[in-house]
Protein backbone atom coordinates (compact mmCIF):
# COMPACT_ATOMS: atom_id res chain seq x y z
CA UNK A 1 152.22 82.05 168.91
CA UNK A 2 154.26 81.29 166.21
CA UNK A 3 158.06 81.63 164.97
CA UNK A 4 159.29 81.83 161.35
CA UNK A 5 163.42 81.66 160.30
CA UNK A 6 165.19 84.13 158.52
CA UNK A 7 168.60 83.58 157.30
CA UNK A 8 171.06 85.71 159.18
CA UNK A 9 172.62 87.11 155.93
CA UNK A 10 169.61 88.32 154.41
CA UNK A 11 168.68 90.42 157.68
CA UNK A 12 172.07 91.73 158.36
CA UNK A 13 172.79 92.48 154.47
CA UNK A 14 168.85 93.25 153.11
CA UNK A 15 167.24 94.67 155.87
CA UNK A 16 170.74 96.05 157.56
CA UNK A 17 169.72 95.44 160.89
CA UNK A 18 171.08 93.69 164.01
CA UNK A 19 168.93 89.88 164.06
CA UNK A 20 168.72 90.16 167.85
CA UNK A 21 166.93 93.59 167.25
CA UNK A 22 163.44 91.57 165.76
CA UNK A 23 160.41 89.61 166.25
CA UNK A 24 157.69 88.63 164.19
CA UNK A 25 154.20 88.74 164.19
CA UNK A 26 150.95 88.66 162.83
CA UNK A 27 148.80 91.59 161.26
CA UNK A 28 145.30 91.41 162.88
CA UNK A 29 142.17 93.45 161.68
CA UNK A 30 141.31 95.76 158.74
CA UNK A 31 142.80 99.14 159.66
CA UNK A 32 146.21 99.00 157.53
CA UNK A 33 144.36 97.32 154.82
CA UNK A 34 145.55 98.44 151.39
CA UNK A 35 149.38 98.32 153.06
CA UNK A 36 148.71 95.40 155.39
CA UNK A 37 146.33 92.83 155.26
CA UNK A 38 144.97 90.86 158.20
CA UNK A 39 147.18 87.88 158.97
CA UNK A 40 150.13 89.15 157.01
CA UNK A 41 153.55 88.61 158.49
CA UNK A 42 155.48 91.83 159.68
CA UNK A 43 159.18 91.88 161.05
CA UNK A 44 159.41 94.99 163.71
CA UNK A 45 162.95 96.68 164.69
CA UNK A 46 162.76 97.41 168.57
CA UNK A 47 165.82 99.45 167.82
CA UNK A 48 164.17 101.73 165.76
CA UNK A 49 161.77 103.34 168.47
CA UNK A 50 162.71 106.97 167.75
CA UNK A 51 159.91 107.54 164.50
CA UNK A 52 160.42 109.95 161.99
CA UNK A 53 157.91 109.16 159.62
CA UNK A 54 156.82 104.86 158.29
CA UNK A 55 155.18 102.28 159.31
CA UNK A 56 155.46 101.42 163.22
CA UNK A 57 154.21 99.39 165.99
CA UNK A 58 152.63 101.36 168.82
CA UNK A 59 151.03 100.18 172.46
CA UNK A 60 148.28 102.46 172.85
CA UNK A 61 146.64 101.78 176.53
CA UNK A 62 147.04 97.66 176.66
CA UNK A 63 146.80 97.28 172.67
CA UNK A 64 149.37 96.37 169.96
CA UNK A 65 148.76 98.43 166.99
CA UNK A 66 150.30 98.67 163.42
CA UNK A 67 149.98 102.70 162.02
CA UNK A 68 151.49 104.63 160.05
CA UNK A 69 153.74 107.75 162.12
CA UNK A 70 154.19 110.98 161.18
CA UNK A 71 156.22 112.88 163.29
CA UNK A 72 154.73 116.40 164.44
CA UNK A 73 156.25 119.16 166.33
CA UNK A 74 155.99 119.47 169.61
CA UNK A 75 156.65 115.60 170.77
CA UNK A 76 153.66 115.45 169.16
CA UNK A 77 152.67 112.21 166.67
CA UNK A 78 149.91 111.71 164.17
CA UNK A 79 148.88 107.86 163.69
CA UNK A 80 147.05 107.03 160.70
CA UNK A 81 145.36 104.28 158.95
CA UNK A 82 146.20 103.33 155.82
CA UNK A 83 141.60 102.24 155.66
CA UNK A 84 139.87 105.47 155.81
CA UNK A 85 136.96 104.20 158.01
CA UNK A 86 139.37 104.90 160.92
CA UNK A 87 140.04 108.42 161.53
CA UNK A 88 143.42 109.55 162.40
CA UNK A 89 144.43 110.80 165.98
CA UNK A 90 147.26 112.63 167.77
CA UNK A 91 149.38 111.35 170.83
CA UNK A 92 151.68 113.49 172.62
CA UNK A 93 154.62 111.37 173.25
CA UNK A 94 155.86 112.39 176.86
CA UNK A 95 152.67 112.68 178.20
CA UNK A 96 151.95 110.87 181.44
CA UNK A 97 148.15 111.23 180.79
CA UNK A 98 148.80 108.71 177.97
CA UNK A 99 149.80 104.92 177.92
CA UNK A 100 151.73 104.96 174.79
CA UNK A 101 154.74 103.38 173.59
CA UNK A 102 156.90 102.88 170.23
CA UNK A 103 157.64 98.85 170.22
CA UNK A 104 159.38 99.42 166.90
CA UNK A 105 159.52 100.06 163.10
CA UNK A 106 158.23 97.55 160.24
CA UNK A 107 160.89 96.37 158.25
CA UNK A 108 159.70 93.90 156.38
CA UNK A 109 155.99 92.34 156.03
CA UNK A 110 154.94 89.09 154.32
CA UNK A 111 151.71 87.52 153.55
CA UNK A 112 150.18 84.39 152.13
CA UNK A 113 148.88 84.32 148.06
């Protein structure tokens, strides 16, 4: 666990969202990599659970995930990788047959040169 400051300006006047709205945390694995790289720094909106289409933080079963969203008819969602070697996959939103949640959208990522 870790914890990094912001200044309170930069979120509410860059990023234009509410500071008590974010957390931080840290990219793990290879399947955004291209648009995230393991161990780079992302800040997630919880108040942004409602995806159109972006980048977005997802609990699938008892995993955190980073994927790109595209929004589908039906309450239907596709989630893609940005690495090919993982296939994408549907998820229908409201289904009880499915442990899925949106945590949030990425706002903001950082990582180390």
């Amino acid at each position: 666990m870790f914890s990094m400051s912001f200044r309170r300006y930069w979120i509410e006047n860059y990023l234009r969202v509410d500071p008590r709205d974010l957390s931080v945390l840290s990219v793990k694995g290879d399947s955004m990599e291209g648009v995230l790289n393991d161990r780079d720094v992302i800040l997630v909106n919880h108040a942004d659970r409602q995806p159109t289409s972006g980048l977005y933080v997802l609990r699938l079963d008892e995993d955190l995930i980073v994927k790109r969203v595209q929004k589908l008819p039906g309450g239907k969602l596709r989630i893609l990788s940005a690495n090919e070697a993982y296939d994408p996959f549907e998820v229908e939103v409201n289904s009880p047959e499915v442990d899925f949640a949106v945590i949030g959208r990425v706002v903001w990522f950082g990582r180390q040169i």
